[in-house]
Every structure is written in C-alpha cells, then in structure tokens.
Protein backbone atom coordinates (compact mmCIF):
# COMPACT_ATOMS: atom_id res chain seq x y z
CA UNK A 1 -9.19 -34.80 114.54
CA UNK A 2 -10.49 -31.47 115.41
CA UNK A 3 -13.69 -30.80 117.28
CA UNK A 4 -14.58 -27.34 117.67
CA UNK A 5 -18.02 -27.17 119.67
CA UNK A 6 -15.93 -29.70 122.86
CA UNK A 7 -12.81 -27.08 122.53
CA UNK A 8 -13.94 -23.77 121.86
CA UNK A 9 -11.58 -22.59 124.69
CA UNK A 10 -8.68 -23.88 122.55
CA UNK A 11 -9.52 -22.35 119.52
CA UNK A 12 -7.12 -20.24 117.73
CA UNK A 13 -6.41 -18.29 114.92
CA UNK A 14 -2.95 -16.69 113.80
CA UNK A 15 -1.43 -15.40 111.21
CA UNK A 16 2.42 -15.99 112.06
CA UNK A 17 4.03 -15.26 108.70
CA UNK A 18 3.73 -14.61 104.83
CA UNK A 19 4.40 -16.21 101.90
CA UNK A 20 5.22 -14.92 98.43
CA UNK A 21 3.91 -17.21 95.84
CA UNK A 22 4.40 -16.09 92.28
CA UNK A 23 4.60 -12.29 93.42
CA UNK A 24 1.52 -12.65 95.43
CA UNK A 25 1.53 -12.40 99.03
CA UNK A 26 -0.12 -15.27 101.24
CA UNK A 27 -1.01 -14.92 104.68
CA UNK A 28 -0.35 -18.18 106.45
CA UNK A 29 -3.07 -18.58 108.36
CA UNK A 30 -2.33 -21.32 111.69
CA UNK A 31 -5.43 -22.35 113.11
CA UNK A 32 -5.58 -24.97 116.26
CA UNK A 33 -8.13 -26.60 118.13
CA UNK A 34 -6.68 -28.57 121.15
CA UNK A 35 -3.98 -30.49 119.99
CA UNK A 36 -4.59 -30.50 116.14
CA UNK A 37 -3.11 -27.90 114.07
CA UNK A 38 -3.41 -27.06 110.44
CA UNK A 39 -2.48 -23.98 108.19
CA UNK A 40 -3.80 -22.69 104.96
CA UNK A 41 -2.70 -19.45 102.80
CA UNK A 42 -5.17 -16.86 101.70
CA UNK A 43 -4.50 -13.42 99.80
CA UNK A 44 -6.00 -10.67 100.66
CA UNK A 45 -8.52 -10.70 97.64
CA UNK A 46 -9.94 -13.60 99.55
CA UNK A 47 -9.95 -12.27 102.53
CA UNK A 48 -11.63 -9.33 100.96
CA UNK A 49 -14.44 -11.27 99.22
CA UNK A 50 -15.11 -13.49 102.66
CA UNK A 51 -15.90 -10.39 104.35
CA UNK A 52 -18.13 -8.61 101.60
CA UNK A 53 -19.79 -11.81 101.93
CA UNK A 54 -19.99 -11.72 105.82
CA UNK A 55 -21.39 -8.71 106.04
CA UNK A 56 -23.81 -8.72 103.85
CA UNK A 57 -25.17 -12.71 105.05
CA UNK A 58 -23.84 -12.48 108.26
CA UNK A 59 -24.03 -9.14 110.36
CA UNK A 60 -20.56 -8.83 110.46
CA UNK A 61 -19.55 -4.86 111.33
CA UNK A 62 -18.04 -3.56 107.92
CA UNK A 63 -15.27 -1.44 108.88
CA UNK A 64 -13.08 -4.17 110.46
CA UNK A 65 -11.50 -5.21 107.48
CA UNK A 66 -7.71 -3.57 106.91
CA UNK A 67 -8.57 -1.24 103.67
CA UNK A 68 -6.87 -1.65 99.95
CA UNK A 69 -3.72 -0.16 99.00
CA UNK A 70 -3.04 -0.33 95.39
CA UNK A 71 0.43 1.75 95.44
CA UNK A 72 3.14 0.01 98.19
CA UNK A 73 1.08 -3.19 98.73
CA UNK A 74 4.64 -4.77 98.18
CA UNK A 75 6.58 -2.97 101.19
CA UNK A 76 7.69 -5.13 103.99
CA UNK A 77 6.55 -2.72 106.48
CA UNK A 78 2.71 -2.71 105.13
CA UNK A 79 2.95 -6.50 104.80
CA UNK A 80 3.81 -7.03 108.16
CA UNK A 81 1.05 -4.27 109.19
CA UNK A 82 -1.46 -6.06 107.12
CA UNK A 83 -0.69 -9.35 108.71
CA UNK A 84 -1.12 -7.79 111.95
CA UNK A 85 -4.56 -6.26 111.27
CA UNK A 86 -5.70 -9.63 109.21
CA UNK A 87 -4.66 -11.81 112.63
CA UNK A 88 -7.04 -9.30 114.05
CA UNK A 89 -9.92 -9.04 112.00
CA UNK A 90 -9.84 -13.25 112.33
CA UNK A 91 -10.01 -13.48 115.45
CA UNK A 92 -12.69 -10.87 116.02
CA UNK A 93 -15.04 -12.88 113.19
CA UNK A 94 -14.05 -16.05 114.79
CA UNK A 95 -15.66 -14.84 118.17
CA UNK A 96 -18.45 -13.42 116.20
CA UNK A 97 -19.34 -16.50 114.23
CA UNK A 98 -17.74 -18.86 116.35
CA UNK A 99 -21.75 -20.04 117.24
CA UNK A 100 -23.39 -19.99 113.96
CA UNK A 101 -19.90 -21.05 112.03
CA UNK A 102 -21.59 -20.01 108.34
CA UNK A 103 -20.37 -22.72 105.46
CA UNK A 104 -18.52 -19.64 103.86
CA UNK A 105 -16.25 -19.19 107.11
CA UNK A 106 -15.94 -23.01 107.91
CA UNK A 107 -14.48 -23.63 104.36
CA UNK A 108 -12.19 -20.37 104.19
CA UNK A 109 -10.00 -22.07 107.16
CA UNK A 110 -10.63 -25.56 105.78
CA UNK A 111 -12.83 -26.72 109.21
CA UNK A 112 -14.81 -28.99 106.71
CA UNK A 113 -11.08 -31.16 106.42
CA UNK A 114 -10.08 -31.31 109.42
CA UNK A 115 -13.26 -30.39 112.19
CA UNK A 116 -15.04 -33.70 113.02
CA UNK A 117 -18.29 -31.99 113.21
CA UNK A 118 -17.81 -30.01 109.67
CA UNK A 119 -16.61 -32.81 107.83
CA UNK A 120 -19.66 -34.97 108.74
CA UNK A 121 -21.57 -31.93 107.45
CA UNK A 122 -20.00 -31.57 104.48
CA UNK A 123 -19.82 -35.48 103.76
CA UNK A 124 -23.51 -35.27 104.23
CA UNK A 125 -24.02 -32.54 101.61
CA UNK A 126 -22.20 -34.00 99.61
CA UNK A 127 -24.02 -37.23 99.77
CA UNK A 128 -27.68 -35.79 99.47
CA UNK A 129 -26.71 -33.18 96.48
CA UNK A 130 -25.49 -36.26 94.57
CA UNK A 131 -27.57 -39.23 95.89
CA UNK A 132 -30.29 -39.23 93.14
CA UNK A 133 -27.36 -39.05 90.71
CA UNK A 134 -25.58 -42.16 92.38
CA UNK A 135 -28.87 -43.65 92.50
CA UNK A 136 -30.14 -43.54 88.70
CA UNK A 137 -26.61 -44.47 87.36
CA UNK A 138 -24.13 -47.15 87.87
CA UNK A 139 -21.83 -44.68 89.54
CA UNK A 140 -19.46 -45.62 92.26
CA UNK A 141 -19.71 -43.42 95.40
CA UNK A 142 -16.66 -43.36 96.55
CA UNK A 143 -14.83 -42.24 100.17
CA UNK A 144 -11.54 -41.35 101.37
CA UNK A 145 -10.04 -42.80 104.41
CA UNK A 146 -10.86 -40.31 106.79
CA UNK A 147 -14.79 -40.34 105.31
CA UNK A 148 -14.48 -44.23 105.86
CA UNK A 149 -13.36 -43.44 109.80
CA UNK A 150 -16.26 -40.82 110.32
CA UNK A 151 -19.17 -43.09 108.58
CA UNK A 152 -17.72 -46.44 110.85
C-alpha cells in the first residue's frame, strides 16, 4: 500500500502510452509511490474538466493545460504531442498540490484506492455521510478486504 506524505520523494507521475478505446483516446496514466504502482486511463475531456475545476478551487495557473483541437485530434503525431504536454501539466499540478492534495485531484489518479492515508479518508466519509442512514435502518455496513486491513 501506498503512502504518499512518508514518500513524497518517490512520487511519480507518467504518462507512458495511449489507448484507443471505442475511438476515444486514453492516456494511461502510471503513477508510483515507492514500490507500489498503479495506472488509470483518462481522456482528455477529463483532464479538461479537472483543471477548469483546479483553477477555479485551487489556484492552479490556467494556461498550463495543452489547448483543444477539434480538426486532427486523431493524428499520431498530435497524440503523441498531447501525451507529452499532459505528462507535463501532471507533474507540474502534482508539485503544486502535492501539499494540500484537493479530493478532486486525489480521486482523478485513484489515491483514495490505493494511498493508505486517502483511503482512510475516504472510508471515513463514507462512513459519516451514511452513518445516520446505517443507524435508523437495519442496513448492513459492509467493508471490503482492504477496508477490513485499514480499520484492524
């Protein structure tokens, strides 16, 4: 398990490939902390609406982003150009945020899954937004294994 605020030396961010999913492109986004790796896939829509979002909640500088392109957005060469400038703008937010970590970042590259500190954070969310629920009713709260490990 990760643990971000004991390795923040370790931390990084890539974006080694692309993926075409449906006629969609994915950036493959490898992030590692120490030892543990994971990967997840965004488009660039997402990265688009992260940042609008960053900047606005976040004081995050607003021309970093690589811009739109409607016409060509297909062309191996401005893929690969994209990825490069995407890799970038990550790892320029990550060192920008990398103190305050805002919810909106943590869950874009899935730290809440797989950082020890962000998934006790978002296990505790979860339990106070639904506690008076779990209360009042004969629901079963329920946990899965790696919740189990953190709460032992």
């Amino acid at each position: 398990m990760a643990y971000l605020w004991c390795n923040q030396n370790e931390a990084n961010l890539n974006i080694p490939t692309t993926e075409e999913i449906a006629s969609v492109t994915y950036y493959v986004i490898t992030i590692s902390i120490g030892e543990v790796k994971w990967k997840v896939k965004h488009r660039y829509s997402e990265f688009f609406n992260l940042h609008n979002q960053l900047v606005t909640e976040h004081g995050v500088s607003k021309d970093i982003l690589p811009s739109k392109k409607v016409i060509g957005n297909k062309c191996d060469v401005f893929i690969e150009t994209r990825r490069k400038a995407l890799e970038e703008y990550l790892q320029k937010v990550f060192i920008f945020l990398k103190r305050t970590m805002p919810n909106i970042f943590v869950q874009f590259l899935d730290f809440h899954l797989y950082d020890i500190y962000f998934l006790l954070q978002n296990l505790s969310s979860k339990c106070f937004a639904e506690a008076d629920f779990i209360l009042s009713s004969t629901k079963v709260f329920t946990f899965n294994t790696l919740e189990v490990c953190i709460v032992l």
